[in-house]
PDB file of N, CA and C in Angstrom:
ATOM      1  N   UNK A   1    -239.850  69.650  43.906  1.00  0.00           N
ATOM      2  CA  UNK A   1    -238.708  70.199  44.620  1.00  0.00           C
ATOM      3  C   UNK A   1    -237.661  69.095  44.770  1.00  0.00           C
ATOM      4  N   UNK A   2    -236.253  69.229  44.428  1.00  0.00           N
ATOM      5  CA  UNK A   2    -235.612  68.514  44.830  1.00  0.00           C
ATOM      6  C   UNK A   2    -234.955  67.752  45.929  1.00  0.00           C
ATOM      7  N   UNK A   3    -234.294  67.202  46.006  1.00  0.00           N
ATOM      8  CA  UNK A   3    -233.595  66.593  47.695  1.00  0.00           C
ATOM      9  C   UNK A   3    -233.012  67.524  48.162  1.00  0.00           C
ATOM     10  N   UNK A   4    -231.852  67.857  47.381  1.00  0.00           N
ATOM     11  CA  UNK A   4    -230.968  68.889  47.724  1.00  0.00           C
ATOM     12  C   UNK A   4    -231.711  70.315  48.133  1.00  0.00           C
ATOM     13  N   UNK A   5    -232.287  70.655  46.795  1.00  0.00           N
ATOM     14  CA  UNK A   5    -233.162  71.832  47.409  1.00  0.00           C
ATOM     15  C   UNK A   5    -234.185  72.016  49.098  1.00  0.00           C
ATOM     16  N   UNK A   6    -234.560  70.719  49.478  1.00  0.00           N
ATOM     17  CA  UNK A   6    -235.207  70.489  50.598  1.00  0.00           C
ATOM     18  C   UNK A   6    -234.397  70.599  51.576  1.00  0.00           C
ATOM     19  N   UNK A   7    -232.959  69.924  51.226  1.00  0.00           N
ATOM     20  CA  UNK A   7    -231.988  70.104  52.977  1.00  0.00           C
ATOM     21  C   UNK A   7    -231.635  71.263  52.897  1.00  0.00           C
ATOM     22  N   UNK A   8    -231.400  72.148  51.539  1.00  0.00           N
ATOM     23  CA  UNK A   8    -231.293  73.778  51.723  1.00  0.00           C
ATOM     24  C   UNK A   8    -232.162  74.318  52.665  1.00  0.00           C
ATOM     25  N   UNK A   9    -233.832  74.229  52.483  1.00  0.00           N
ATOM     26  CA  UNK A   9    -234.079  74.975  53.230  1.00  0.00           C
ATOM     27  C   UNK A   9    -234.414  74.218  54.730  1.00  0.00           C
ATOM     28  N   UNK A  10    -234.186  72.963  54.953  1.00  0.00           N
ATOM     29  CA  UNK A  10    -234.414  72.996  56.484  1.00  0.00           C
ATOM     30  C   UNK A  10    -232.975  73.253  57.380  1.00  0.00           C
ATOM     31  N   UNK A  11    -232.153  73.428  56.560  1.00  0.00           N
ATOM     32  CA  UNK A  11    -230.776  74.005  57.184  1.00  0.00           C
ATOM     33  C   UNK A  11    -230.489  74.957  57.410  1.00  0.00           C
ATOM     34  N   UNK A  12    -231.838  75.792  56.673  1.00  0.00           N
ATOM     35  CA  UNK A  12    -232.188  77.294  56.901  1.00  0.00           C
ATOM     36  C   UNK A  12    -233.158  77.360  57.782  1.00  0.00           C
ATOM     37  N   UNK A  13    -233.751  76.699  58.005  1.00  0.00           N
ATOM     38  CA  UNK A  13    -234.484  76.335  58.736  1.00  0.00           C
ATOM     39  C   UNK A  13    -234.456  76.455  60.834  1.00  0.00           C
ATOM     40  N   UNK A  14    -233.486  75.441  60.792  1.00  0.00           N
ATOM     41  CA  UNK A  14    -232.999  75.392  61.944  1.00  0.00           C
ATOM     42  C   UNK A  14    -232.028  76.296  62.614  1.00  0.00           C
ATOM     43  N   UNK A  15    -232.182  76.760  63.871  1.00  0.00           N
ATOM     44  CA  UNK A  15    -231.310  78.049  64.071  1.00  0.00           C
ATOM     45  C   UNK A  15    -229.901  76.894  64.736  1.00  0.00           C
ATOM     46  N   UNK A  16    -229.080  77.540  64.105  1.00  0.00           N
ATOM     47  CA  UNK A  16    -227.099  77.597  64.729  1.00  0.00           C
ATOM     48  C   UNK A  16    -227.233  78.273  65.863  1.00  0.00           C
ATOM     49  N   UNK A  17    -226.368  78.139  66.673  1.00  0.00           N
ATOM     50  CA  UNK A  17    -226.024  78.081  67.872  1.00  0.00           C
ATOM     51  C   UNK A  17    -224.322  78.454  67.182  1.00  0.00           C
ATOM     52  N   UNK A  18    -223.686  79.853  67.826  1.00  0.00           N
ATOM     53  CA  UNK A  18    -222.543  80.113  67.678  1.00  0.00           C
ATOM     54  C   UNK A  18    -222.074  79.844  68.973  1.00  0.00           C
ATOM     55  N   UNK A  19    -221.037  79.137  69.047  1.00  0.00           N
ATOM     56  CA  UNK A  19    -220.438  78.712  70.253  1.00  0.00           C
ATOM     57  C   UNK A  19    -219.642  79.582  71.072  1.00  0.00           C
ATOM     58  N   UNK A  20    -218.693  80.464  69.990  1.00  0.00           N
ATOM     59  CA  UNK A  20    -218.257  81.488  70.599  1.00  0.00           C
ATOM     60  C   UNK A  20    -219.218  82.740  71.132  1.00  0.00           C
ATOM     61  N   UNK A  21    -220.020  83.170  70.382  1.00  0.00           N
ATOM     62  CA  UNK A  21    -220.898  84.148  71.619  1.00  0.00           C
ATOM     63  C   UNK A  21    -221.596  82.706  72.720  1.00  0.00           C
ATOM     64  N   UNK A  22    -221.984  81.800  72.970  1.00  0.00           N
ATOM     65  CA  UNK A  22    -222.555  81.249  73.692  1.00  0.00           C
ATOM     66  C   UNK A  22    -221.320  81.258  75.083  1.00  0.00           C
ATOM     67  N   UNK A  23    -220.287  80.972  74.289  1.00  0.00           N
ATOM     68  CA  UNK A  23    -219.167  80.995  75.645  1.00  0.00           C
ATOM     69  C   UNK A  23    -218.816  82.350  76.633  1.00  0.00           C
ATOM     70  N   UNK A  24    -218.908  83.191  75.488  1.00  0.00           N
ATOM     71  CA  UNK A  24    -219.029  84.591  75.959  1.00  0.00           C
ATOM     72  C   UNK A  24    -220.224  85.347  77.425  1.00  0.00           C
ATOM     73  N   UNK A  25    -221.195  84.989  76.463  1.00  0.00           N
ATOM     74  CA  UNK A  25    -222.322  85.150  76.953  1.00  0.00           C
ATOM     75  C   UNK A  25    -222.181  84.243  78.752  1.00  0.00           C
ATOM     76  N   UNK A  26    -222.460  82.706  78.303  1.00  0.00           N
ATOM     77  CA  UNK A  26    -222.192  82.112  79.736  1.00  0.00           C
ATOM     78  C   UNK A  26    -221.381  82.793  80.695  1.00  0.00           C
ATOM     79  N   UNK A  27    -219.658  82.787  80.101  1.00  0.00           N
ATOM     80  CA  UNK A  27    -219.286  83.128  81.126  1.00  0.00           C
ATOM     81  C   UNK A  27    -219.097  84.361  81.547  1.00  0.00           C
ATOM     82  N   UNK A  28    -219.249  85.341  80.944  1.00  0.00           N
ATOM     83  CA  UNK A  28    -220.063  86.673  81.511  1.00  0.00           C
ATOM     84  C   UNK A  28    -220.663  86.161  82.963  1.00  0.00           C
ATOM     85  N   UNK A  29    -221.835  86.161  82.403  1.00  0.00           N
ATOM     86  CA  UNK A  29    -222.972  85.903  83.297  1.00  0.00           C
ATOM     87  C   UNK A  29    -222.366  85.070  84.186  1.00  0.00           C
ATOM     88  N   UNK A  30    -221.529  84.280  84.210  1.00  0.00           N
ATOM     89  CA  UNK A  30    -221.090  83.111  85.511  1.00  0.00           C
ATOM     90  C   UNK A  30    -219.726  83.415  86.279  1.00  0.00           C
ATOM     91  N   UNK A  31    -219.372  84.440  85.606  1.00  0.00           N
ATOM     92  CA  UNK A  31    -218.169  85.440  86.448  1.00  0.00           C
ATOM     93  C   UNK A  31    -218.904  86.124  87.687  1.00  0.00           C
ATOM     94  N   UNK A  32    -220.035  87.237  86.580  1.00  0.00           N
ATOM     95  CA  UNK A  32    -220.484  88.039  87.481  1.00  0.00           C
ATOM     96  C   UNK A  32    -221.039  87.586  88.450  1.00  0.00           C
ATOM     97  N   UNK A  33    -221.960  86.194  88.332  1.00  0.00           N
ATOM     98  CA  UNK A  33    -222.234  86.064  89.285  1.00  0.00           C
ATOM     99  C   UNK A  33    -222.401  85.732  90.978  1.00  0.00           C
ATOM    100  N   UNK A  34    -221.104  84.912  90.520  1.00  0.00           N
ATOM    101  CA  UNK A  34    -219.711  84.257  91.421  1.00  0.00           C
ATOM    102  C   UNK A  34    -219.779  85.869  92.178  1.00  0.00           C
ATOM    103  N   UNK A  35    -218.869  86.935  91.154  1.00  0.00           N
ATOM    104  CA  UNK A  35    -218.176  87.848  91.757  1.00  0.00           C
ATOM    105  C   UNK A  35    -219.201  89.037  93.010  1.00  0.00           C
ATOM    106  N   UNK A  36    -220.468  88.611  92.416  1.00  0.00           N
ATOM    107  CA  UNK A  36    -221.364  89.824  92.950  1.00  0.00           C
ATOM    108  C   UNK A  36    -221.879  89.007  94.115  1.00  0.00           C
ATOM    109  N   UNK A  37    -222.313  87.682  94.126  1.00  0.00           N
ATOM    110  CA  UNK A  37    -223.114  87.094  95.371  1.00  0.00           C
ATOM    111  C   UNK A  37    -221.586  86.935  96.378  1.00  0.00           C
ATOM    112  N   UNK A  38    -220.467  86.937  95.855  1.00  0.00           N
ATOM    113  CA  UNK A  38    -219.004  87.124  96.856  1.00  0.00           C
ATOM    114  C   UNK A  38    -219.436  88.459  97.542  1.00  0.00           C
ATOM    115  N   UNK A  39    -219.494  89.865  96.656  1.00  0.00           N
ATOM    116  CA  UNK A  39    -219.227  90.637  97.188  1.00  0.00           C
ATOM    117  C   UNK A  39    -220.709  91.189  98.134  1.00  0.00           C
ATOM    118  N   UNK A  40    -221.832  90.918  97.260  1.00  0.00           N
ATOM    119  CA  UNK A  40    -223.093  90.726  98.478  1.00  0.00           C
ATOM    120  C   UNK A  40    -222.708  90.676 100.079  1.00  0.00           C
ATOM    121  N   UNK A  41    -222.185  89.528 100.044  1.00  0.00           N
ATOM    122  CA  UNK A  41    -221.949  88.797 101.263  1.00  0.00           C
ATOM    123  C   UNK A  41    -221.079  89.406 102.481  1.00  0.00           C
ATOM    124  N   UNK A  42    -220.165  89.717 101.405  1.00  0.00           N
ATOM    125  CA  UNK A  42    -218.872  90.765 102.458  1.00  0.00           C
ATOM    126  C   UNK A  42    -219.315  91.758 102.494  1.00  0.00           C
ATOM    127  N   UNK A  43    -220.312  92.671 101.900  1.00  0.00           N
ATOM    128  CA  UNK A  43    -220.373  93.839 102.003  1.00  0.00           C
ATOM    129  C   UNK A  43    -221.712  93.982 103.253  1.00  0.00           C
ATOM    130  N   UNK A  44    -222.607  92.411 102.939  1.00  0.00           N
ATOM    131  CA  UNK A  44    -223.805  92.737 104.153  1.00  0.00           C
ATOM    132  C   UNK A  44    -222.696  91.924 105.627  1.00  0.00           C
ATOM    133  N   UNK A  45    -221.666  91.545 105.861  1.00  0.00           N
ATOM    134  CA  UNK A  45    -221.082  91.277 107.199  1.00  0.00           C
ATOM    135  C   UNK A  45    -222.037  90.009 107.810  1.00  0.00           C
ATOM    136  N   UNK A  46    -221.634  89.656 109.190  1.00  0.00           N
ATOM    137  CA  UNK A  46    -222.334  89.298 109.962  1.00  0.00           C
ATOM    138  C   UNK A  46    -221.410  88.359 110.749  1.00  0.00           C
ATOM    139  N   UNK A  47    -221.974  87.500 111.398  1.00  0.00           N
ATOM    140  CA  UNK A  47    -220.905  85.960 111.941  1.00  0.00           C
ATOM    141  C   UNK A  47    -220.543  85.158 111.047  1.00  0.00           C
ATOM    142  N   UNK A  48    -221.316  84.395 110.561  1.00  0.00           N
ATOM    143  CA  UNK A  48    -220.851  83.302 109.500  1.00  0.00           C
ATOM    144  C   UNK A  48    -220.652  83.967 108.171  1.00  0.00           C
ATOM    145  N   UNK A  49    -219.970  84.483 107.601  1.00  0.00           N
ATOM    146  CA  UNK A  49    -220.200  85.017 106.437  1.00  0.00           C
ATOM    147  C   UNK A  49    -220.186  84.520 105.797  1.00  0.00           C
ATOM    148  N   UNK A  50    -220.654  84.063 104.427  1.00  0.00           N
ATOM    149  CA  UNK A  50    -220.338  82.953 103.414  1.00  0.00           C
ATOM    150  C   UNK A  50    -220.518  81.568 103.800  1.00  0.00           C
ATOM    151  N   UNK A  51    -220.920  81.318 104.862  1.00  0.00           N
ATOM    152  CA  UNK A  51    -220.899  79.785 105.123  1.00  0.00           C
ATOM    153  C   UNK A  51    -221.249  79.084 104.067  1.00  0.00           C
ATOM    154  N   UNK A  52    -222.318  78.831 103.702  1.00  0.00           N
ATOM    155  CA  UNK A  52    -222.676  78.194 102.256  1.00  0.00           C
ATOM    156  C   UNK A  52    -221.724  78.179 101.130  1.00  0.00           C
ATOM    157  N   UNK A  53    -221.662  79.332 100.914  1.00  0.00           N
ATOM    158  CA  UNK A  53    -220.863  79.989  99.417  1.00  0.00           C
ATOM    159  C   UNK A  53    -219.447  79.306  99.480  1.00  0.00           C
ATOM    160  N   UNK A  54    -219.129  79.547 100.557  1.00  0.00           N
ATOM    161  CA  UNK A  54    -217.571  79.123 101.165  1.00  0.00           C
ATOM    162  C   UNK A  54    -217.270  77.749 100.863  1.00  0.00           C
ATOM    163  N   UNK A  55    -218.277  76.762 100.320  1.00  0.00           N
ATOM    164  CA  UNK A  55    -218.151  75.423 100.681  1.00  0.00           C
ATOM    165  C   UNK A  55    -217.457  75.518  98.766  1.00  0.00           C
ATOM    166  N   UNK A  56    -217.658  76.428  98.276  1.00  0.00           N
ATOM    167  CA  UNK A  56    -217.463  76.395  96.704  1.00  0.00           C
ATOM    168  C   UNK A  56    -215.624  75.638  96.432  1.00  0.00           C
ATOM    169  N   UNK A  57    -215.409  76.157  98.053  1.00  0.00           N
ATOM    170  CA  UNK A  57    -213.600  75.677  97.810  1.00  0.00           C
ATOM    171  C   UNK A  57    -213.236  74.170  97.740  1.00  0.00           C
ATOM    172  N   UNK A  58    -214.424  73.439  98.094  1.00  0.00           N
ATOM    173  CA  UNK A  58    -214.282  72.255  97.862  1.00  0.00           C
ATOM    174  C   UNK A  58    -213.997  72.074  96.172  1.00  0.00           C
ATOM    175  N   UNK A  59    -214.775  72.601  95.470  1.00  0.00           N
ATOM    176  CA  UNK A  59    -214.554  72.455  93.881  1.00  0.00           C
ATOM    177  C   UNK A  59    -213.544  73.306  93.304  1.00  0.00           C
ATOM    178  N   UNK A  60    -213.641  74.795  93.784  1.00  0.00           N
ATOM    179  CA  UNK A  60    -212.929  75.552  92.965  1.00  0.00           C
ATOM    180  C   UNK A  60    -211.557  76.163  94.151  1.00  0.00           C
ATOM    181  N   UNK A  61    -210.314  75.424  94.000  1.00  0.00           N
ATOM    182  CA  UNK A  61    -209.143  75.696  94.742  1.00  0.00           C
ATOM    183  C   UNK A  61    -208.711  76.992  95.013  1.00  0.00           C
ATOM    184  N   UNK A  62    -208.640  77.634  95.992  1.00  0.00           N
ATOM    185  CA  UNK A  62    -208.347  78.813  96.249  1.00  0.00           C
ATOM    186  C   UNK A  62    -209.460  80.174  96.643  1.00  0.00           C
ATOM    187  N   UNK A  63    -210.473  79.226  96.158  1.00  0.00           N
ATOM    188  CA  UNK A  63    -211.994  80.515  96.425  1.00  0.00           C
ATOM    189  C   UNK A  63    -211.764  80.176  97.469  1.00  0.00           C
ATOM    190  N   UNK A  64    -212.549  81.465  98.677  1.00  0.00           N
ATOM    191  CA  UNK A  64    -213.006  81.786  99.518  1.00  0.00           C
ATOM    192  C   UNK A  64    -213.885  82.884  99.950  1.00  0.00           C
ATOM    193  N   UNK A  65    -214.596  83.256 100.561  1.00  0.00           N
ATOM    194  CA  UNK A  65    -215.543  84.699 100.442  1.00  0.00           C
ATOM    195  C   UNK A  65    -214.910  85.679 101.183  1.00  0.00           C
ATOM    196  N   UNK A  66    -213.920  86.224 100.957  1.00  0.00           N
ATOM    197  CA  UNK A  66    -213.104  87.369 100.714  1.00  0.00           C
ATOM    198  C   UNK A  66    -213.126  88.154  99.302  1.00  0.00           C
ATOM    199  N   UNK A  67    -212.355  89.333  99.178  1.00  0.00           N
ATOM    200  CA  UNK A  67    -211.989  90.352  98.138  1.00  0.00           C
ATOM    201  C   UNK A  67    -211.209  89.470  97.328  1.00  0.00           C
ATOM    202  N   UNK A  68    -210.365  88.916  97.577  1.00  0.00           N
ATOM    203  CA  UNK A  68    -209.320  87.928  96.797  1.00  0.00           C
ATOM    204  C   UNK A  68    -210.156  86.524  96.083  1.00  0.00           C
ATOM    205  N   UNK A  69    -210.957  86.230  96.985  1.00  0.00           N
ATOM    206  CA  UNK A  69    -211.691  85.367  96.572  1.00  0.00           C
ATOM    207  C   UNK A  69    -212.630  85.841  95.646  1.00  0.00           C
ATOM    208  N   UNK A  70    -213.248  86.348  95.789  1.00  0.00           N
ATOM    209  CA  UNK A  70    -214.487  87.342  94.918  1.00  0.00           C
ATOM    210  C   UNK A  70    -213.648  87.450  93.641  1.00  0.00           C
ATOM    211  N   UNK A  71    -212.307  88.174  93.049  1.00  0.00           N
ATOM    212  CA  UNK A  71    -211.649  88.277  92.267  1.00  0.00           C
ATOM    213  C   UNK A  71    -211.295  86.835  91.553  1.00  0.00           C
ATOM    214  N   UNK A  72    -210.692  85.769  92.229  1.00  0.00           N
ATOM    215  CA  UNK A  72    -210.814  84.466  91.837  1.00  0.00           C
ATOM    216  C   UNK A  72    -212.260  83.979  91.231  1.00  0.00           C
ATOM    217  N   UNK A  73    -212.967  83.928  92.051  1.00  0.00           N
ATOM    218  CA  UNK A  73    -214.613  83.353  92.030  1.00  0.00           C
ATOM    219  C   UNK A  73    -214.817  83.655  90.268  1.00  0.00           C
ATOM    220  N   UNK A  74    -214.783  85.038  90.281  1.00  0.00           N
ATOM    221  CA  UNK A  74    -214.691  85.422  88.924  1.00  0.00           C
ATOM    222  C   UNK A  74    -213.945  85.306  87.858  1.00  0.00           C
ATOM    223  N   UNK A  75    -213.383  84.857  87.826  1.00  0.00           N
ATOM    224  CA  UNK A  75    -212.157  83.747  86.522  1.00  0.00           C
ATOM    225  C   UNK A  75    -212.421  82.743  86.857  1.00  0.00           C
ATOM    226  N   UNK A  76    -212.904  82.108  87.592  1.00  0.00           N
ATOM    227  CA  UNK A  76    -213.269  80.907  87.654  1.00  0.00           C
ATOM    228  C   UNK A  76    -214.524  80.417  87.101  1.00  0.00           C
ATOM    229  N   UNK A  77    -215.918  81.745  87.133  1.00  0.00           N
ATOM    230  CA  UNK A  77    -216.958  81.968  86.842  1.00  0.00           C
ATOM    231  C   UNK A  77    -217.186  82.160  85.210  1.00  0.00           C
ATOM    232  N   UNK A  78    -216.083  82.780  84.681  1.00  0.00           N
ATOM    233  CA  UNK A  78    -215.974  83.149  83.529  1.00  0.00           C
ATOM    234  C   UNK A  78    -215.397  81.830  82.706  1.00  0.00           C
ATOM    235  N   UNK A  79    -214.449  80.945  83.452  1.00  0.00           N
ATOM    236  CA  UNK A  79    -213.662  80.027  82.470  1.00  0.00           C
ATOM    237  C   UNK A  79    -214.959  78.718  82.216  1.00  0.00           C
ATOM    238  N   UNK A  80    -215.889  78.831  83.922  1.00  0.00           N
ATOM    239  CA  UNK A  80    -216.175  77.628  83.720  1.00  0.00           C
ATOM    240  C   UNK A  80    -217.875  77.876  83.074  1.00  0.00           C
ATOM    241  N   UNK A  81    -218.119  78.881  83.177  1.00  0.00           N
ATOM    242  CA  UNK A  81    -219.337  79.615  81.904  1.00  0.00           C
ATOM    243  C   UNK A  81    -219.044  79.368  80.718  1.00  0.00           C
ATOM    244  N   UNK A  82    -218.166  79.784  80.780  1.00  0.00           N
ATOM    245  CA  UNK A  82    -217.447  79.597  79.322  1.00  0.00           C
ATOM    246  C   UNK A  82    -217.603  78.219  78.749  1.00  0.00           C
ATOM    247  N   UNK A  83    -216.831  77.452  79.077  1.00  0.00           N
ATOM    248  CA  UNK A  83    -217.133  75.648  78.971  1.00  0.00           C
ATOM    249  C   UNK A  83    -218.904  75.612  78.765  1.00  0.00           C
ATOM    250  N   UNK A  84    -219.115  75.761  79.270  1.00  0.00           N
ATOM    251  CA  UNK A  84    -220.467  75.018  79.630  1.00  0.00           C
ATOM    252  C   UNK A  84    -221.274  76.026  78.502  1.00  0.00           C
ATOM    253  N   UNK A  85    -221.066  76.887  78.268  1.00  0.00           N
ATOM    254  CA  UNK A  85    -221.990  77.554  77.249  1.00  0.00           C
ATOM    255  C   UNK A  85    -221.416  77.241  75.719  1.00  0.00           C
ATOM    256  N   UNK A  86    -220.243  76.972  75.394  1.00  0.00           N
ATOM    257  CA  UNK A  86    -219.590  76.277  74.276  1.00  0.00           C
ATOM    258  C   UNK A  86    -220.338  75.061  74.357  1.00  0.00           C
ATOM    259  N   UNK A  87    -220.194  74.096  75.238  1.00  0.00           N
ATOM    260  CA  UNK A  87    -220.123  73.056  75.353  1.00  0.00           C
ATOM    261  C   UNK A  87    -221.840  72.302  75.173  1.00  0.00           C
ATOM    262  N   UNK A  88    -222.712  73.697  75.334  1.00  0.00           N
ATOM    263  CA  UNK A  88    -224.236  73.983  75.473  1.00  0.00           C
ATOM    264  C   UNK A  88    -224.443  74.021  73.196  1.00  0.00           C
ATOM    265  N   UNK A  89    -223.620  74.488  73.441  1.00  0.00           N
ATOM    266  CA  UNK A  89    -223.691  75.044  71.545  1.00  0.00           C
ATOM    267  C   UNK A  89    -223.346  73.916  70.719  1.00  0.00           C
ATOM    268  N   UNK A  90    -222.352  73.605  71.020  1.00  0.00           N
ATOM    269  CA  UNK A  90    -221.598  72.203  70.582  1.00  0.00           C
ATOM    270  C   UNK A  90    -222.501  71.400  70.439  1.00  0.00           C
ATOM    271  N   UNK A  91    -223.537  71.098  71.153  1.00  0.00           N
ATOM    272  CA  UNK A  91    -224.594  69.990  71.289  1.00  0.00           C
ATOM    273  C   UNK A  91    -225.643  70.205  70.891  1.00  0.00           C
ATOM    274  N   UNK A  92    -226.250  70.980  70.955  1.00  0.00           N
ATOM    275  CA  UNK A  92    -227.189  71.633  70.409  1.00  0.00           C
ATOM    276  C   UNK A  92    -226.651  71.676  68.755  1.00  0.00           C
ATOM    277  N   UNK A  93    -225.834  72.151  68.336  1.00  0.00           N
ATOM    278  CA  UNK A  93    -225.223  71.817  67.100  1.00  0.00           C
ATOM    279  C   UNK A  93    -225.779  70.567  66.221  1.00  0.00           C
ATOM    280  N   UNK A  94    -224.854  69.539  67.032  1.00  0.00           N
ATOM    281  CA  UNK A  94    -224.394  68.233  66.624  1.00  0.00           C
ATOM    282  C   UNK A  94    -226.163  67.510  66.671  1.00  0.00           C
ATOM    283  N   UNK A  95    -227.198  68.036  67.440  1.00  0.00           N
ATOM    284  CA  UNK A  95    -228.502  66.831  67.722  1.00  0.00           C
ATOM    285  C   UNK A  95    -229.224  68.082  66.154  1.00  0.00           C
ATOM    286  N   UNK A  96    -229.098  69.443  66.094  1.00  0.00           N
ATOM    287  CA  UNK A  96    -229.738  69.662  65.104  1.00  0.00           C
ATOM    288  C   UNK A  96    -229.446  69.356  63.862  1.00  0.00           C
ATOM    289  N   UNK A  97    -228.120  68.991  63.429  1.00  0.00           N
ATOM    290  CA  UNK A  97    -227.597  68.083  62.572  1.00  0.00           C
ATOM    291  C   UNK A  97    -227.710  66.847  62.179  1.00  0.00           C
ATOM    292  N   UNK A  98    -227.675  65.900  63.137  1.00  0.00           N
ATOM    293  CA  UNK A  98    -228.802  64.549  63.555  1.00  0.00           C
ATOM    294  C   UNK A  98    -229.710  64.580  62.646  1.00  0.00           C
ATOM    295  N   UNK A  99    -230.414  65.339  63.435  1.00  0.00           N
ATOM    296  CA  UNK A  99    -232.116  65.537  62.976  1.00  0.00           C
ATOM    297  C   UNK A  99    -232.453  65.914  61.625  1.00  0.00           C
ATOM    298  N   UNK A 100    -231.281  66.821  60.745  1.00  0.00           N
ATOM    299  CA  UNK A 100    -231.536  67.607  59.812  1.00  0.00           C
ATOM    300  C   UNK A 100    -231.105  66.368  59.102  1.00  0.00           C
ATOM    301  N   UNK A 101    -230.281  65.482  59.182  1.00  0.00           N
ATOM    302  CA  UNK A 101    -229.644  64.243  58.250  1.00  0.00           C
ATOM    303  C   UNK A 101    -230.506  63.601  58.248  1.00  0.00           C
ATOM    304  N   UNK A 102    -231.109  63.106  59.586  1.00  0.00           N
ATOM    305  CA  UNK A 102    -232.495  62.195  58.761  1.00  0.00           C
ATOM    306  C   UNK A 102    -233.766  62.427  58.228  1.00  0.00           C
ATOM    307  N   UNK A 103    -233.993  63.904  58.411  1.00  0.00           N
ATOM    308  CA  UNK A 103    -234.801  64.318  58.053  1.00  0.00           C
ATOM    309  C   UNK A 103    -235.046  64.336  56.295  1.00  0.00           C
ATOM    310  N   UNK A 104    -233.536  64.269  55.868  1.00  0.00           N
ATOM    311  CA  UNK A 104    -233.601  64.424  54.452  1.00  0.00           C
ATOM    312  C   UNK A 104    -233.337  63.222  53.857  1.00  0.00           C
ATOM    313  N   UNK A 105    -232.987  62.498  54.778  1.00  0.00           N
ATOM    314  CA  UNK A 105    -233.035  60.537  54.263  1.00  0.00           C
ATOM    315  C   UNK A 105    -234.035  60.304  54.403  1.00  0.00           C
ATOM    316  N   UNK A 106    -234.900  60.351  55.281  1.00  0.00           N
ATOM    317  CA  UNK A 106    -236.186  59.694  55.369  1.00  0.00           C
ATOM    318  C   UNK A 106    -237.482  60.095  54.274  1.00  0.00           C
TER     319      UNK A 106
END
């Protein structure tokens, strides 16, 4: 078997990571979740509402555990899912590439 023929198939080998569904995917999931544990909260009431959750405004400017906030929370949830699930792919990428280069030097 040849060289070339060998990095064919461990390049087939190794699964890709699409960055764009990974970003998708994340920030889906990191919108909603922002948006639903917001609206949890307001919808069960009480004294402190959100105390915890509320502290999120330290990082993300303008959240708060309100309706307005909940709406924010969620673009915020989505942009920064987003990042981080690209950013999850990207790397995952670049170390299975690594690996696949020396694999066929060595």
């Amino acid at each position: 078997m040849t060289r070339q023929r060998e990095e064919i198939i461990l390049r087939r080998a190794v699964a890709r990571l699409r960055a764009a569904v990974m970003a998708v995917t994340f920030g889906a999931t990191g919108g909603a979740a922002l948006f639903l544990a917001t609206a949890w909260l307001l919808l069960r009431g009480g004294e402190n509402v959100g105390q915890h959750l509320g502290l999120l405004r330290n990082y993300l400017p303008g959240y708060s555990v309100t309706w307005g906030g909940a709406v924010l929370g969620l673009a915020y949830g989505v942009v920064l899912g987003g990042i981080a699930g690209a950013s999850l792919a990207w790397t995952y990428n670049r170390i299975a590439d690594l690996r696949g280069a020396a694999t066929t030097r060595g």
